[in-house]
PDB file of N, CA and C in Angstrom:
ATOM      1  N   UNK A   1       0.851  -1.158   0.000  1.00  0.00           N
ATOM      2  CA  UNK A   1       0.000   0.000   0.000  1.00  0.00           C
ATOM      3  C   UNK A   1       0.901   1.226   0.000  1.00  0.00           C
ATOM      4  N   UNK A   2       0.538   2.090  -0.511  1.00  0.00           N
ATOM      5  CA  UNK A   2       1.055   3.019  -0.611  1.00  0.00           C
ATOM      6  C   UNK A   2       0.506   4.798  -0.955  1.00  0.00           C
ATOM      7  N   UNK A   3       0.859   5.627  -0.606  1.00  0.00           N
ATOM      8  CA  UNK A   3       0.285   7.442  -0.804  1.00  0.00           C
ATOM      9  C   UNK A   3       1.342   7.732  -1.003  1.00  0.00           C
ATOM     10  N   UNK A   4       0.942   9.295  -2.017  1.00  0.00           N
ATOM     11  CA  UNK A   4       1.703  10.179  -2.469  1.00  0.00           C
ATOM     12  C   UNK A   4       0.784  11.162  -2.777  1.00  0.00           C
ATOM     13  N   UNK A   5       1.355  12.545  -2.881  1.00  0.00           N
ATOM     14  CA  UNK A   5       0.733  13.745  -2.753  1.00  0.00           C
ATOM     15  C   UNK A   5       0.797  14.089  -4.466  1.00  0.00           C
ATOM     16  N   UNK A   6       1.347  13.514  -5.229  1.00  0.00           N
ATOM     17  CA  UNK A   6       1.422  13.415  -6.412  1.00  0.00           C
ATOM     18  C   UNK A   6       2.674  13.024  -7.340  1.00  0.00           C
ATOM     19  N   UNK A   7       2.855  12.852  -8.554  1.00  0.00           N
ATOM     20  CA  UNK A   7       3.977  12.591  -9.584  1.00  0.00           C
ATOM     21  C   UNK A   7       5.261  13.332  -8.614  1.00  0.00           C
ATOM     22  N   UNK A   8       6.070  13.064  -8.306  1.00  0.00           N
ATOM     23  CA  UNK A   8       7.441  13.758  -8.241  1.00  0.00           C
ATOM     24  C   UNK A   8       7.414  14.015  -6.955  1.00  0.00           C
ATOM     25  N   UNK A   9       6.711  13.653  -6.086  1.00  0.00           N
ATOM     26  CA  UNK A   9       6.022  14.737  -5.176  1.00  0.00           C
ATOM     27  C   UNK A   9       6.735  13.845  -4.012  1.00  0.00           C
ATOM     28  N   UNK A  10       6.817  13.738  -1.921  1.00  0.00           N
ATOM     29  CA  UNK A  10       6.798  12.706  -1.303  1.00  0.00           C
ATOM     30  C   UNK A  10       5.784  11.623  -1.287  1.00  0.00           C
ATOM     31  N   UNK A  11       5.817  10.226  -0.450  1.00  0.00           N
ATOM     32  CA  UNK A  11       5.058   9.308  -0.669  1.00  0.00           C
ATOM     33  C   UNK A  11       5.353   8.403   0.354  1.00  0.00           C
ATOM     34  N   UNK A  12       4.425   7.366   1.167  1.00  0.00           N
ATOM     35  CA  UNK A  12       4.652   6.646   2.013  1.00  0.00           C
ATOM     36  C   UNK A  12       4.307   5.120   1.123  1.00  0.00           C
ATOM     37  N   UNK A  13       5.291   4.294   1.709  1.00  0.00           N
ATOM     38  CA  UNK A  13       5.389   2.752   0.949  1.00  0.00           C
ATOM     39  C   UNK A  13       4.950   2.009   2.737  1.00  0.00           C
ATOM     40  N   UNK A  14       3.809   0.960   2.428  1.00  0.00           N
ATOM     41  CA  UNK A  14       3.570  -0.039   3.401  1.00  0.00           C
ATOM     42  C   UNK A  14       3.650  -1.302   3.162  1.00  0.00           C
ATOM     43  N   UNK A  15       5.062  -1.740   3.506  1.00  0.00           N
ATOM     44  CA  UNK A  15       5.041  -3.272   3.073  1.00  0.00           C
ATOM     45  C   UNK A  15       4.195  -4.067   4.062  1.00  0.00           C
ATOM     46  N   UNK A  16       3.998  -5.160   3.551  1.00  0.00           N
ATOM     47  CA  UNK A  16       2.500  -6.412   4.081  1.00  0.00           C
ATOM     48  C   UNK A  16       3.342  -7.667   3.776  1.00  0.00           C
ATOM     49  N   UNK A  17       3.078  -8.459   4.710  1.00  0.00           N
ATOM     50  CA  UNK A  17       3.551  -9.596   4.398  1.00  0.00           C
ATOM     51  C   UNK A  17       1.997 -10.320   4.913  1.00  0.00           C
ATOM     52  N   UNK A  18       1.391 -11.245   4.121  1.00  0.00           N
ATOM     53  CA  UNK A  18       0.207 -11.759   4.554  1.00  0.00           C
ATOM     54  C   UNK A  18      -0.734 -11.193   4.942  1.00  0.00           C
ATOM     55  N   UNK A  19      -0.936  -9.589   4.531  1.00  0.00           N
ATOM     56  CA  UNK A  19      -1.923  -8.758   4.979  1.00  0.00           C
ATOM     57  C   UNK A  19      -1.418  -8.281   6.389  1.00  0.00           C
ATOM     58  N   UNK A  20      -0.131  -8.401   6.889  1.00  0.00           N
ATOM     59  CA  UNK A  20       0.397  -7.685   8.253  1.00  0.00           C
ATOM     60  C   UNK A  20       1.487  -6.773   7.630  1.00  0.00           C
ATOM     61  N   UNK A  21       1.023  -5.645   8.273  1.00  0.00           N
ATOM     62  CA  UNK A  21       2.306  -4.253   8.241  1.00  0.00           C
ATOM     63  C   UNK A  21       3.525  -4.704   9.359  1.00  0.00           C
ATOM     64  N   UNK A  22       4.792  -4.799   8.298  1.00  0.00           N
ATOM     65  CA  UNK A  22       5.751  -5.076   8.704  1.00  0.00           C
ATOM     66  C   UNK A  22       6.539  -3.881   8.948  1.00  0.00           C
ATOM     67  N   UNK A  23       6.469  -2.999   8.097  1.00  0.00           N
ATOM     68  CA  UNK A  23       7.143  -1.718   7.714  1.00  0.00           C
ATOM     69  C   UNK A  23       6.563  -0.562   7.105  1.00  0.00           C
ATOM     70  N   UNK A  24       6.800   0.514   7.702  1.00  0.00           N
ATOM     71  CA  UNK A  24       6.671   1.487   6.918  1.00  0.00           C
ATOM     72  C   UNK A  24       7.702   2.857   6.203  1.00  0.00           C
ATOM     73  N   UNK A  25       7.841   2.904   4.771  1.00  0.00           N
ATOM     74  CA  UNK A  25       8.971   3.232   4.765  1.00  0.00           C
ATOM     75  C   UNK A  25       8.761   5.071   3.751  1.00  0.00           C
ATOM     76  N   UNK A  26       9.070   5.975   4.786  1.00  0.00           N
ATOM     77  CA  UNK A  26       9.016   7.242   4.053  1.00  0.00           C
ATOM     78  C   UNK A  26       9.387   7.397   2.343  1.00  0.00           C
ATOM     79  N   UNK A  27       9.345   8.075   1.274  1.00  0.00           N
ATOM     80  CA  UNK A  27       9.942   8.450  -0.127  1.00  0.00           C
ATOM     81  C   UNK A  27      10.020  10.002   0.179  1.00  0.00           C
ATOM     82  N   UNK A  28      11.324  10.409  -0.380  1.00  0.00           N
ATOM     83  CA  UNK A  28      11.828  11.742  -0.767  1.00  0.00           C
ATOM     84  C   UNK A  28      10.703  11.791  -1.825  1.00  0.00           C
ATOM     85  N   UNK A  29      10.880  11.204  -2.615  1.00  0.00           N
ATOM     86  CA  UNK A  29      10.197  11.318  -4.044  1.00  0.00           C
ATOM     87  C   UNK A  29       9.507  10.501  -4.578  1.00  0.00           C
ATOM     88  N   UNK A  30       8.384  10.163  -5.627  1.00  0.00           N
ATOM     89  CA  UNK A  30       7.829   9.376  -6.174  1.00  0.00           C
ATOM     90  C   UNK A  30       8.185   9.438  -7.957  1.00  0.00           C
ATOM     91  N   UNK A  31       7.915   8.677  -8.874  1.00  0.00           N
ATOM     92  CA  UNK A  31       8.424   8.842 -10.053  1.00  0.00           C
ATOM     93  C   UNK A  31       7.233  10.078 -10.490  1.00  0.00           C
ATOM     94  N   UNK A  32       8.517  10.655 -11.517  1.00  0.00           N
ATOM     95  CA  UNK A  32       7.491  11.993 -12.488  1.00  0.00           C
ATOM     96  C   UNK A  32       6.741  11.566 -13.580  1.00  0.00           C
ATOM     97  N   UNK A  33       6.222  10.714 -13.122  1.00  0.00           N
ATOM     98  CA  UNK A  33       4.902  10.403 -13.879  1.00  0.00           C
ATOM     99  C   UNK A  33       3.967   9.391 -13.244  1.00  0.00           C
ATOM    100  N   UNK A  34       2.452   9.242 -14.240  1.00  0.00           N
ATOM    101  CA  UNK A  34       1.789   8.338 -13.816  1.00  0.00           C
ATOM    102  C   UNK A  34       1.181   6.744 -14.232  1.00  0.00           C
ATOM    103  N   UNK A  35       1.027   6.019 -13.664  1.00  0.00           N
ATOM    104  CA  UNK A  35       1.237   4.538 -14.261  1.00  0.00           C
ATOM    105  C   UNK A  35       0.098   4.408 -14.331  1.00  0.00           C
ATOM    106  N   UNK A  36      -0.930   3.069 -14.235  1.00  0.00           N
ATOM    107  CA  UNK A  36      -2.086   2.578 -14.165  1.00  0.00           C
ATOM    108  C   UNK A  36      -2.279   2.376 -13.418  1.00  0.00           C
ATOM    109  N   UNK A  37      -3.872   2.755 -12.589  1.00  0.00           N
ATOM    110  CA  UNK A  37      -4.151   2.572 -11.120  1.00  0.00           C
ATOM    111  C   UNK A  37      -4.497   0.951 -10.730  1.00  0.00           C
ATOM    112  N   UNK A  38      -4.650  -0.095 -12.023  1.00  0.00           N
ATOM    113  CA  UNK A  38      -4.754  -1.190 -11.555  1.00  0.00           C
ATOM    114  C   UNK A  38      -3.434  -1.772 -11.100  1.00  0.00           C
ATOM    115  N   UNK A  39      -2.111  -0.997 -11.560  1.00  0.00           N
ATOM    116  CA  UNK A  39      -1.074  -2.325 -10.881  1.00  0.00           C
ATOM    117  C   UNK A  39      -0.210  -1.497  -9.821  1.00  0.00           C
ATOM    118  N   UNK A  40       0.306  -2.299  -9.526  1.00  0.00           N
ATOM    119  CA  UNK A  40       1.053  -2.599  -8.343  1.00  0.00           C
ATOM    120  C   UNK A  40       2.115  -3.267  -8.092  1.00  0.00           C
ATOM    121  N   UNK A  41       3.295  -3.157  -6.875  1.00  0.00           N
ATOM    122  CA  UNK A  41       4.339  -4.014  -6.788  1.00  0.00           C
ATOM    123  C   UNK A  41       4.165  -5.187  -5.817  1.00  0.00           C
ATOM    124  N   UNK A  42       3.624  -6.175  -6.350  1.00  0.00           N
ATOM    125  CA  UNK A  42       3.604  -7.742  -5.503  1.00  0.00           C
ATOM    126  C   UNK A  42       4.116  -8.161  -5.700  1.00  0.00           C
ATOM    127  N   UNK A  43       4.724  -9.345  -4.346  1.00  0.00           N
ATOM    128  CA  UNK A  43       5.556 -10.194  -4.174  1.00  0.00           C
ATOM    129  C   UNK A  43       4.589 -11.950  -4.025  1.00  0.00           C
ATOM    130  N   UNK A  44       4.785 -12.573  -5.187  1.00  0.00           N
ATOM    131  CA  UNK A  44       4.377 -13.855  -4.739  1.00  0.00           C
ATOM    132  C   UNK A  44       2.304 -14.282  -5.346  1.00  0.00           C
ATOM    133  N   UNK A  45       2.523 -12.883  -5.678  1.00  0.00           N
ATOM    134  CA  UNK A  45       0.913 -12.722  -6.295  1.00  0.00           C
ATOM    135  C   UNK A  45       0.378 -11.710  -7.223  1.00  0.00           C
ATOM    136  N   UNK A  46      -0.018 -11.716  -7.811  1.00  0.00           N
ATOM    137  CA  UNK A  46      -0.318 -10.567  -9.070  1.00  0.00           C
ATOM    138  C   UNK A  46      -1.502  -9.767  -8.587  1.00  0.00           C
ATOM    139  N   UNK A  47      -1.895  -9.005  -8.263  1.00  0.00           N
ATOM    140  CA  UNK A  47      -3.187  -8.387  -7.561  1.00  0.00           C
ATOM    141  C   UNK A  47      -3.433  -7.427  -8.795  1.00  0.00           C
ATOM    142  N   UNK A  48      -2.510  -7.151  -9.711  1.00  0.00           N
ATOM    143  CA  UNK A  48      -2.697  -6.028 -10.536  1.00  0.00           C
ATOM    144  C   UNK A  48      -3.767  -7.085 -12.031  1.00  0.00           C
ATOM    145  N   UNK A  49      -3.600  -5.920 -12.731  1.00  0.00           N
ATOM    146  CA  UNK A  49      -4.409  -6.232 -14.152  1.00  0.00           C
ATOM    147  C   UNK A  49      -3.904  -7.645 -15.150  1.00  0.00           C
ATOM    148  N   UNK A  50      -4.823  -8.166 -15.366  1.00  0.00           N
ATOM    149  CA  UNK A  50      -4.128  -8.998 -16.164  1.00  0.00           C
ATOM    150  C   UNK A  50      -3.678  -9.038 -17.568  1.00  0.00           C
ATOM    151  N   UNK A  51      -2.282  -9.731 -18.293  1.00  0.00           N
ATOM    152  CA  UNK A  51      -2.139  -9.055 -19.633  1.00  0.00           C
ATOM    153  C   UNK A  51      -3.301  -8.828 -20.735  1.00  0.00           C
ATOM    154  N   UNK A  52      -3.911 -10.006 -20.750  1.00  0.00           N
ATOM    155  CA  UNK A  52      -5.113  -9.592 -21.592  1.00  0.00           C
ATOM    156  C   UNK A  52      -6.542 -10.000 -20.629  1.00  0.00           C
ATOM    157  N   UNK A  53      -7.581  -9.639 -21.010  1.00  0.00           N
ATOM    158  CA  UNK A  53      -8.638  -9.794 -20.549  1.00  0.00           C
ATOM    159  C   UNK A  53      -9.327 -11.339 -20.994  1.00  0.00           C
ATOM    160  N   UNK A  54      -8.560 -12.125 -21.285  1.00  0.00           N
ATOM    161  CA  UNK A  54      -9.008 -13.692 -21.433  1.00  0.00           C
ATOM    162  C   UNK A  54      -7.954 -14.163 -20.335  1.00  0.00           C
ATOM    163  N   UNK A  55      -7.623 -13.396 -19.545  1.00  0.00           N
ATOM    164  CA  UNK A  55      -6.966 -14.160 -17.758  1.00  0.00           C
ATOM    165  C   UNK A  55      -7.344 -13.501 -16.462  1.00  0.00           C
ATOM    166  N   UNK A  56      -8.348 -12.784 -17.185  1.00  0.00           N
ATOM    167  CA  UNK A  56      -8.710 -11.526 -15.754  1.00  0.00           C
ATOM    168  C   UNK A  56      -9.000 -12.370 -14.619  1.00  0.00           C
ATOM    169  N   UNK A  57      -9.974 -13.818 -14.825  1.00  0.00           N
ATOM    170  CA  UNK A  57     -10.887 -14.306 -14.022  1.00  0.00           C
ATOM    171  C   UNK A  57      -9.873 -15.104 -13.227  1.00  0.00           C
ATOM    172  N   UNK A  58      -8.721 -15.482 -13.815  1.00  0.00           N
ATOM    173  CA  UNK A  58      -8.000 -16.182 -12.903  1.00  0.00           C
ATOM    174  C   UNK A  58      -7.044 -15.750 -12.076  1.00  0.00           C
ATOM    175  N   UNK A  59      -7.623 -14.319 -12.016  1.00  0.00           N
ATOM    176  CA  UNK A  59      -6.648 -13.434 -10.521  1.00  0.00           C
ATOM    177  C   UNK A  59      -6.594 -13.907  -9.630  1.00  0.00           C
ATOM    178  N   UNK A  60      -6.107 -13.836  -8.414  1.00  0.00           N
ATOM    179  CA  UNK A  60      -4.883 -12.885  -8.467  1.00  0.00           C
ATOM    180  C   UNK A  60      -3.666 -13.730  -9.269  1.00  0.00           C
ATOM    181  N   UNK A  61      -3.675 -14.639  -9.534  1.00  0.00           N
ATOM    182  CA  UNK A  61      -2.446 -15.326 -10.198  1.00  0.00           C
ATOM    183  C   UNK A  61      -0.849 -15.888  -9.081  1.00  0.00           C
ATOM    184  N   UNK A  62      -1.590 -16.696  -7.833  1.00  0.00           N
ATOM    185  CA  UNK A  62      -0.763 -16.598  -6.965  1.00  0.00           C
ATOM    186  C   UNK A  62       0.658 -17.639  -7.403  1.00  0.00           C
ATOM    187  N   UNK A  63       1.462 -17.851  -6.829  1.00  0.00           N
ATOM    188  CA  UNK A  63       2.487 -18.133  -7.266  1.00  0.00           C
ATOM    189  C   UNK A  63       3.165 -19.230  -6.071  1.00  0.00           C
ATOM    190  N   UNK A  64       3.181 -20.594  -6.686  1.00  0.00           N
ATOM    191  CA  UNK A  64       3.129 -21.501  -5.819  1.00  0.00           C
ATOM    192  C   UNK A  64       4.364 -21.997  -5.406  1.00  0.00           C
ATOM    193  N   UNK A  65       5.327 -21.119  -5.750  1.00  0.00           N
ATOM    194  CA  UNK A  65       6.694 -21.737  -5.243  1.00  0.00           C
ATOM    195  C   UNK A  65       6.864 -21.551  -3.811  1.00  0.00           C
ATOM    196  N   UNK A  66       8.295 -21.391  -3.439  1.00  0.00           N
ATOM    197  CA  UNK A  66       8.981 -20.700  -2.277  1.00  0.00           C
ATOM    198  C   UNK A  66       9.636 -19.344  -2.295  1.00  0.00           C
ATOM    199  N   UNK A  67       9.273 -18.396  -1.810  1.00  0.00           N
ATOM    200  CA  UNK A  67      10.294 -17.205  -1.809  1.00  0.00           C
ATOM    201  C   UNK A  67      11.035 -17.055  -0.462  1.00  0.00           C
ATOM    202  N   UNK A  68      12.665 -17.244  -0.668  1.00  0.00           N
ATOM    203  CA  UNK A  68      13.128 -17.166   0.479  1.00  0.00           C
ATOM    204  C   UNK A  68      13.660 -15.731   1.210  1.00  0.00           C
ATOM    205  N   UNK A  69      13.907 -15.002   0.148  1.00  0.00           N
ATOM    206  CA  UNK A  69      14.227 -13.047   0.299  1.00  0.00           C
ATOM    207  C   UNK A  69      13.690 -12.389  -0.533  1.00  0.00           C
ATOM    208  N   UNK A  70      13.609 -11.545   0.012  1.00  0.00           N
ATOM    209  CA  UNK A  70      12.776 -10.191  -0.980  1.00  0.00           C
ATOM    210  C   UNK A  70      13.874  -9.079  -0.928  1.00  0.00           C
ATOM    211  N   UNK A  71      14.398  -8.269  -1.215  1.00  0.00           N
ATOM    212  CA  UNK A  71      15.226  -7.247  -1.692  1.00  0.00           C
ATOM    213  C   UNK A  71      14.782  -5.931  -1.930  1.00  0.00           C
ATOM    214  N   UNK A  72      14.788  -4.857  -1.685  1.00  0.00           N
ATOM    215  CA  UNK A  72      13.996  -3.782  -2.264  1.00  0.00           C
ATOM    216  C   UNK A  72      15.137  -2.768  -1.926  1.00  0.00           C
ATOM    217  N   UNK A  73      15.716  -1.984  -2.528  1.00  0.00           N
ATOM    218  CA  UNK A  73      16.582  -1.079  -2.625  1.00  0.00           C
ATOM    219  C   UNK A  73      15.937   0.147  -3.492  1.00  0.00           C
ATOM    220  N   UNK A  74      15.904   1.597  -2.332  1.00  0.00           N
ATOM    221  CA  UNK A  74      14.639   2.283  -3.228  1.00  0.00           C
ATOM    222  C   UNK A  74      16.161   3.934  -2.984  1.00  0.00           C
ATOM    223  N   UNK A  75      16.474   4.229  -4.240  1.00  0.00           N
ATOM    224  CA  UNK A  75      17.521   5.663  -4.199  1.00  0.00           C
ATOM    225  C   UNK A  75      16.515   6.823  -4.474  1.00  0.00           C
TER     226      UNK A  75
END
């Protein structure tokens, strides 16, 4: 989850692990521009749009492996 006051602008990032707030992590900045309000950055599940609309129904598109680290390095 995440807010921003707009394109370029500050922004708060809430990482979730299983629907629990683990972290919350301030942004200087957000990118100068705007993306699509359906997607998003998930780990382990697709919550966003699907490529075409003959896979919509099989959202979220979870992902049945193991993830052992996640990484996120934000400049």
């Amino acid at each position: 989850m995440w807010s921003y006051l707009g394109p370029g602008k500050k922004g708060q990032v809430q990482i979730k692990v299983d629907g629990e707030s683990i972290a919350e992590i301030p942004l200087a900045r957000t990118v100068p521009a705007a993306f699509t309000a359906s997607e998003s950055l998930d780990v382990g599940v697709d919550l966003g749009s699907s490529v075409v609309d003959a896979y919509a129904e099989r959202r979220p598109f979870p992902f049945s492996g193991k993830i052992r680290t996640v990484k996120i390095h934000l400049d």
